[in-house]
Protein backbone atom coordinates (compact mmCIF):
# COMPACT_ATOMS: atom_id res chain seq x y z
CA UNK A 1 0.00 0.00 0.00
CA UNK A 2 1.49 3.24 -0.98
CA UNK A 3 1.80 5.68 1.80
CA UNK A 4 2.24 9.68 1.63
CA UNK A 5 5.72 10.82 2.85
CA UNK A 6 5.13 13.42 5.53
CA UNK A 7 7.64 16.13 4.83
CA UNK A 8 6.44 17.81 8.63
CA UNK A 9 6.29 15.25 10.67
CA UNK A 10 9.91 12.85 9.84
CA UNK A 11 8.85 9.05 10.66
CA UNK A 12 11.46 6.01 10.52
CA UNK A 13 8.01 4.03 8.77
CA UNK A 14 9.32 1.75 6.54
CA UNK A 15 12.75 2.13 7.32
CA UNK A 16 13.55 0.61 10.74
CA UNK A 17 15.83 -1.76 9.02
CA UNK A 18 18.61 0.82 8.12
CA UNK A 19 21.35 1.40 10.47
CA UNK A 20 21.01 5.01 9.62
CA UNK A 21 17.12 5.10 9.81
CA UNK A 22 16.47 8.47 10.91
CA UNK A 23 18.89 10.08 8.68
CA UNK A 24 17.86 8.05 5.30
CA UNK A 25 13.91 8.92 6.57
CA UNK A 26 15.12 12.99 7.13
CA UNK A 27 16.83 12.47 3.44
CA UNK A 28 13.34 10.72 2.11
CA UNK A 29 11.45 13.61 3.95
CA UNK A 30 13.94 16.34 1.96
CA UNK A 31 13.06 14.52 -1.34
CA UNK A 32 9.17 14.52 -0.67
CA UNK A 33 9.99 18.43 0.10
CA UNK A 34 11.39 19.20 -3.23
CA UNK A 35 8.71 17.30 -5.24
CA UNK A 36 5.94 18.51 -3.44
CA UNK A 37 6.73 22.25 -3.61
CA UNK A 38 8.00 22.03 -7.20
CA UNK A 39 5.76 19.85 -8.94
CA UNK A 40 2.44 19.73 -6.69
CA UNK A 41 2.26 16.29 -6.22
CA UNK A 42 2.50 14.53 -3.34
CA UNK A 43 5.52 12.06 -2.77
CA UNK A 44 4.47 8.60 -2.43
CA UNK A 45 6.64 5.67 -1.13
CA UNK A 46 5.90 1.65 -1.95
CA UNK A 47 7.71 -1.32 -0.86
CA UNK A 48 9.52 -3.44 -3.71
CA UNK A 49 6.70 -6.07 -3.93
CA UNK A 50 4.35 -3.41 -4.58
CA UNK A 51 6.16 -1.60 -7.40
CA UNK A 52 8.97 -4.25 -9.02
CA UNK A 53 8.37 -1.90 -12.17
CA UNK A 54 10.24 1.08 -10.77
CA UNK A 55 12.87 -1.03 -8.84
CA UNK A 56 13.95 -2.51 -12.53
CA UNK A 57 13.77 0.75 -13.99
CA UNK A 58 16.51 2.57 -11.93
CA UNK A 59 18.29 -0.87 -11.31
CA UNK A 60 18.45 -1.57 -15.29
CA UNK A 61 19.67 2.34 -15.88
CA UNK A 62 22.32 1.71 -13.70
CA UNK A 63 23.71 -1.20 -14.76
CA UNK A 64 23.16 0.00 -18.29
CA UNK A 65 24.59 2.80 -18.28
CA UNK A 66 27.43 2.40 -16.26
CA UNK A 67 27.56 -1.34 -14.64
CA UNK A 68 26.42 -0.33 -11.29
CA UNK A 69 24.36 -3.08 -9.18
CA UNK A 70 23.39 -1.30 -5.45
CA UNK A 71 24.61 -4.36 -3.24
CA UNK A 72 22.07 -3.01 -0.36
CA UNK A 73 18.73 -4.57 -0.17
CA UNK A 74 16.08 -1.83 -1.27
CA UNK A 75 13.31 -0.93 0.92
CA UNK A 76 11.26 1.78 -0.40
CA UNK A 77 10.52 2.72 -4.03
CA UNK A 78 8.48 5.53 -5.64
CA UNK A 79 7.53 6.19 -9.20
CA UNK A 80 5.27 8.65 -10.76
CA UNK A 81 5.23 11.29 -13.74
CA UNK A 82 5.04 14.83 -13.46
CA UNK A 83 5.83 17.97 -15.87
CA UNK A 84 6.33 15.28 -18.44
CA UNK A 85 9.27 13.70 -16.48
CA UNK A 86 9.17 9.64 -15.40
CA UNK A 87 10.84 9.66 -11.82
CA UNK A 88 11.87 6.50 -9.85
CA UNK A 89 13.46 6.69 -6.18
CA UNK A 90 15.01 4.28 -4.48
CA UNK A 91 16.03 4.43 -0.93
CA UNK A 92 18.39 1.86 0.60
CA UNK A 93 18.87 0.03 3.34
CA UNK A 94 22.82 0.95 3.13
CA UNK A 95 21.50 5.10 3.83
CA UNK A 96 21.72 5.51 -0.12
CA UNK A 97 19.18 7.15 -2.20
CA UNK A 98 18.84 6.84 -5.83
CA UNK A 99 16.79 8.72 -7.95
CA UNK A 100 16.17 9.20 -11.68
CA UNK A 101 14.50 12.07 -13.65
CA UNK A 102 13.92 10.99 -17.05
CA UNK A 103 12.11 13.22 -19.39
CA UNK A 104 10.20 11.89 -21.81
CA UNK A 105 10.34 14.50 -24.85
CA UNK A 106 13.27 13.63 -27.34
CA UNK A 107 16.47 15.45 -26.07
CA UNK A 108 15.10 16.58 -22.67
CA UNK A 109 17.09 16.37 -19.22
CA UNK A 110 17.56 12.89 -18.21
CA UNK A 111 19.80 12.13 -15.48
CA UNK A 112 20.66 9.30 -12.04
CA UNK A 113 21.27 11.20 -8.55
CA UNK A 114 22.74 9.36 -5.38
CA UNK A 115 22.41 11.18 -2.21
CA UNK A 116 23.94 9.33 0.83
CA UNK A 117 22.17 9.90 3.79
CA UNK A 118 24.34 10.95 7.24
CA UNK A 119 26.34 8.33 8.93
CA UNK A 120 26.65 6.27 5.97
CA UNK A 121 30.06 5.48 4.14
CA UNK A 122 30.41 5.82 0.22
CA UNK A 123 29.25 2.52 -1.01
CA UNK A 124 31.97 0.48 -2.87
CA UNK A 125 29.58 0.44 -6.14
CA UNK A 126 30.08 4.88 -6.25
CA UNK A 127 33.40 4.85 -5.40
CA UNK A 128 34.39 6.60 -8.66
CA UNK A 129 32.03 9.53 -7.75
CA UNK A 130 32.64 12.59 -6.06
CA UNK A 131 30.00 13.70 -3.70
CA UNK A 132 29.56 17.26 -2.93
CA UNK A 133 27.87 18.43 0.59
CA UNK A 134 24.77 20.16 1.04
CA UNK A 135 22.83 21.22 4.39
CA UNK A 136 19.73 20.22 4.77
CA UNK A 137 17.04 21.13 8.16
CA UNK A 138 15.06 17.36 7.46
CA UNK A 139 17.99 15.38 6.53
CA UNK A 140 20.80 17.34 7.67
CA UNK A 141 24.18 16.71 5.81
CA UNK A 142 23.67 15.48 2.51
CA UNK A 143 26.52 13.98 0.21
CA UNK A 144 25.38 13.73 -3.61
CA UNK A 145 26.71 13.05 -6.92
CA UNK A 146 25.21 12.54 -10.28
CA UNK A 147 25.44 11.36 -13.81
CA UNK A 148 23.59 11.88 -17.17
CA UNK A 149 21.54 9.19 -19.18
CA UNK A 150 22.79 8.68 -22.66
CA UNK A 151 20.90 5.67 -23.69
CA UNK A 152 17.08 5.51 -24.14
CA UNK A 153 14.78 3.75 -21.16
C-alpha cells in the first residue's frame, strides 16, 4: 500500500531496518519536500513487492549505463510522472538514495542522482564519484553526486 511521505512530521516508517534510519527517513522527507513544492504532487513511497516496475527501472539504468548493481537490499521505491518527467526513487537500506528524472520529450534532461544519507560510508559500487555536501534542516548533511543518461529507457 502506498503511503504519503510526511515532509512535517519525519517518521522512521518503513525504514527501521537501516542502520542510519532516521537520517535516510530525514533524506526521504527532503526529497518529498522538493517534489511537493516544485511539482504539486504529493511524494508517495511503496515497498519493492508493490512496485517491481520502478525497482527494474533505476536498477536496469544503472547497470546500463554504467555497470552499477546497489549491493544493499532496497526498501522503499516511488515512481510517478510529473511535468512530463518519469521519476523513480530508491532508498536503501545501506542510507543511499537513488533517484532518476527521465524526461520523456526527445532530447530533454535525463539524469541518475545518489544522495547518501548521514552516517553512511560511500558505497563500494560509487566509489568513482565525487559527492559534494549540502545542508539540509530534514535530513541534515547530505553527500550527492550525479550522472547523465545517454541511452534511451
Amino acid at each position: 500500500m502506498s503511503t504519503i511521505v510526511d515532509f512535517v512530521t519525519v517518521s522512521t516508517a518503513g525504514l527501521e531496518s537501516s542502520p542510519v534510519a532516521e537520517a535516510l527517513a530525514g533524506l526521504r522527507a527532503n526529497e518529498a519536500r522538493y517534489i511537493t513544492n516544485k511539482y504539486g504532487t504529493p511524494f508517495t513511497v511503496s515497498t519493492p513487492d508493490e512496485d517491481p516496475e520502478t525497482l527494474r527501472w533505476v536498477t536496469g539504468i544503472l547497470h546500463d549505463e554504467r555497470s552499477i548493481d546497489i549491493e544493499s537490499p532496497a526498501l522503499e521505491i516511488s515512481g510517478f510522472e510529473a511535468d512530463g518527467i518519469r521519476f523513480g526513487y530508491v532508498f536503501y537500506a545501506s542510507g543511499l538514495a537513488v533517484n532518476v528524472m527521465y524526461t520523456l520529450a526527445e532530447g530533454g534532461k535525463r539524469a541518475v542522482g545518489f544522495k547518501l544519507s548521514l552516517g553512511m560510508d560511500v558505497p563500494a559500487e560509487l566509489s568513482a564519484f565525487k559527492f559534494a555536501r549540502q545542508r539540509s534542516k530534514l535530513a541534515g548533511e547530505i553527500r550527492g553526486s550525479y550522472f547523465v543518461i545517454k541511452g534511451e529507457h
